[in-house]
Protein backbone atom coordinates (compact mmCIF):
# COMPACT_ATOMS: atom_id res chain seq x y z
CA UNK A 1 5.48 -14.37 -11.95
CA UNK A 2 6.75 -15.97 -8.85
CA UNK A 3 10.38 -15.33 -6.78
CA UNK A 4 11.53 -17.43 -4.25
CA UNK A 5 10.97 -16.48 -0.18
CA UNK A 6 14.06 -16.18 1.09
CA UNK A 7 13.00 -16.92 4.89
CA UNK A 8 11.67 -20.71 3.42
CA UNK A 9 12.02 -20.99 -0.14
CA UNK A 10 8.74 -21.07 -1.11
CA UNK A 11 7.63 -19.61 -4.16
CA UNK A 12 5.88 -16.17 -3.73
CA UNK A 13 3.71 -14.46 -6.11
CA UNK A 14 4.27 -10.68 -7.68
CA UNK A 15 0.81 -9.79 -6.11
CA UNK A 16 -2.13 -12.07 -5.39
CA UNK A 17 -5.71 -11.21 -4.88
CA UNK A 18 -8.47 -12.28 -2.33
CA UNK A 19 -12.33 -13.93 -3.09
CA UNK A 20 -13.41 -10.18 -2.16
CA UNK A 21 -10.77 -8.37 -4.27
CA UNK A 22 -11.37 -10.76 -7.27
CA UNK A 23 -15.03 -10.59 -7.18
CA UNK A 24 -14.66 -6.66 -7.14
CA UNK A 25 -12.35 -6.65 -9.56
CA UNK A 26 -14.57 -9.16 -11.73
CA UNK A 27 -17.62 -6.42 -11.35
CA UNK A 28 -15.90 -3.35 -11.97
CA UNK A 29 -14.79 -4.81 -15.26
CA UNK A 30 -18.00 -6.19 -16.20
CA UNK A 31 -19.65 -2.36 -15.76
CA UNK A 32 -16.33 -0.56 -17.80
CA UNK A 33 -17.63 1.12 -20.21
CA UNK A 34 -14.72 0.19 -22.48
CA UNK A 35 -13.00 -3.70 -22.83
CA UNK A 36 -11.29 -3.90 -20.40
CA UNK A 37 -7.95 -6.22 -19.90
CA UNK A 38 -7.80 -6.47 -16.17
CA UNK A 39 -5.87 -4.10 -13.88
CA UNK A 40 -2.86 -2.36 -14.58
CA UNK A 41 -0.95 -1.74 -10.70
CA UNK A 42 2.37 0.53 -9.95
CA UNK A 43 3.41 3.28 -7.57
CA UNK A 44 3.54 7.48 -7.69
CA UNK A 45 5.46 9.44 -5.86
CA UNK A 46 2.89 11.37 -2.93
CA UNK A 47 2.09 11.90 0.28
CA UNK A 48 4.25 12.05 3.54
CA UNK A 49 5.94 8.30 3.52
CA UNK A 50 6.72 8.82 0.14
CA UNK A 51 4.83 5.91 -2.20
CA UNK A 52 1.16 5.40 -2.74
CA UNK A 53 -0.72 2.74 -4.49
CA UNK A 54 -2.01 3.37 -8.80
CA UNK A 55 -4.60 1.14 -9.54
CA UNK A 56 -6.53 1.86 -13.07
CA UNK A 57 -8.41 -0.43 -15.70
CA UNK A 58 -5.75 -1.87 -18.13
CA UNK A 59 -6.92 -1.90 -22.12
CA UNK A 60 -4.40 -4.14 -22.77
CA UNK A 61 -0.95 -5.60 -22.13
CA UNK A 62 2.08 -2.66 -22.06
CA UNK A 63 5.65 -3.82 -23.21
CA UNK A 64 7.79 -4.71 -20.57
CA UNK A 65 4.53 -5.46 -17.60
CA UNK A 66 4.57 -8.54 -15.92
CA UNK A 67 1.14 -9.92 -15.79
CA UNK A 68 -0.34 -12.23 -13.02
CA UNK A 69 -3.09 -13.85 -13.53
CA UNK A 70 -5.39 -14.58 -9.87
CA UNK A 71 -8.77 -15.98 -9.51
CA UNK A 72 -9.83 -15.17 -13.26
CA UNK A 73 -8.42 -11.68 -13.19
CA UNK A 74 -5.16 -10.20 -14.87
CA UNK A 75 -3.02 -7.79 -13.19
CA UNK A 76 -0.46 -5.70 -14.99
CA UNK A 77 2.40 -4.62 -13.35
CA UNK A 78 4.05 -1.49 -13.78
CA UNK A 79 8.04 -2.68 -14.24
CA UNK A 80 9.01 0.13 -12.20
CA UNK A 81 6.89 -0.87 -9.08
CA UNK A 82 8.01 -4.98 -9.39
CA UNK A 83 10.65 -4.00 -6.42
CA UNK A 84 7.97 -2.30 -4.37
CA UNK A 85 4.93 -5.29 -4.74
CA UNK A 86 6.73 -8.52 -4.26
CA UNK A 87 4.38 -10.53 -2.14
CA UNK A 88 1.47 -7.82 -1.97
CA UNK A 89 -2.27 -9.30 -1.64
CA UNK A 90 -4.58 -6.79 -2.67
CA UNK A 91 -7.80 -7.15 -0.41
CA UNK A 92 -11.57 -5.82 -1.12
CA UNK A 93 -12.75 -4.67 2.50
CA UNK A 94 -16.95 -2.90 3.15
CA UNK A 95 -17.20 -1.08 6.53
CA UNK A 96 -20.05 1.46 7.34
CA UNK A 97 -17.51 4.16 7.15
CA UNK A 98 -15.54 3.32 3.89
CA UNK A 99 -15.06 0.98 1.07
CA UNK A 100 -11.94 0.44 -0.97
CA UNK A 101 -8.89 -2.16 -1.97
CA UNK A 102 -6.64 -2.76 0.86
CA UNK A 103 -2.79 -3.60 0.51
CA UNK A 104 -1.37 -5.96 2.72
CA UNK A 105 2.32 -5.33 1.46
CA UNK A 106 5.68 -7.19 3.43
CA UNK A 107 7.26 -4.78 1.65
CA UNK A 108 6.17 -1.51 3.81
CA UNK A 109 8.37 -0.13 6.22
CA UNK A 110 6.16 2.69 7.28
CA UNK A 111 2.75 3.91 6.37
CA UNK A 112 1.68 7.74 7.11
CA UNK A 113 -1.54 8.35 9.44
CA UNK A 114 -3.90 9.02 6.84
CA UNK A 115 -3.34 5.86 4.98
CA UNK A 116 -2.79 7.51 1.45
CA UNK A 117 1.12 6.77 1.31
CA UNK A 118 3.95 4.42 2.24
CA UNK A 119 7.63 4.02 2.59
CA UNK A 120 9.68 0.91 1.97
């Protein structure tokens, strides 16, 4: 699913993953216990700013998802959250400290210190 940039009309995608995000994606499926679909992504309610990130396995295809496909991988996307993703590129970063999917979201207006919410 794309929508149109309003700053240059250019055609944005829903969400898009980098080689490190795909590749992490590819080997956390590969090791799933269960077949796995690809990813399903939305938002909860939490935190101090107000939205955090869901990310889970996805069995298969919910009515009413929008499903991009990036780099051999299929994200689901939670019709609620569409509003809150537009343009997000999910990122795969290894420091010596930590290890985890980043979200580099045009969307955010606000993030809280710890990292585990935003607002938009």
């Amino acid at each position: 699913m794309n929508a149109i940039d309003e700053q240059d009309g250019r055609a944005m995608r829903l969400v898009s993953l980098t080689d490190a995000a795909a590749r992490r994606v590819k080997d956390l499926v590969e090791r799933s216990e269960r077949p796995v679909f690809g990813l399903r992504l939305g938002v909860k309610t939490t935190g101090c700013s107000g939205l955090g990130y869901v990310i889970e396995y996805a069995e298969e295809r919910r009515q009413g998802e929008d499903v991009v496909e990036d780099k051999g991988v299929a994200i689901c996307i939670d019709p609620k959250a569409v509003m809150f993703l537009l343009g997000t590129e999910i990122d795969y970063e290894e420091t010596t400290l930590q290890s985890g999917f980043v979200f580099r979201n045009p969307n955010e207006t606000g993030r809280c210190g710890c990292g585990e919410s935003f607002s938009v």
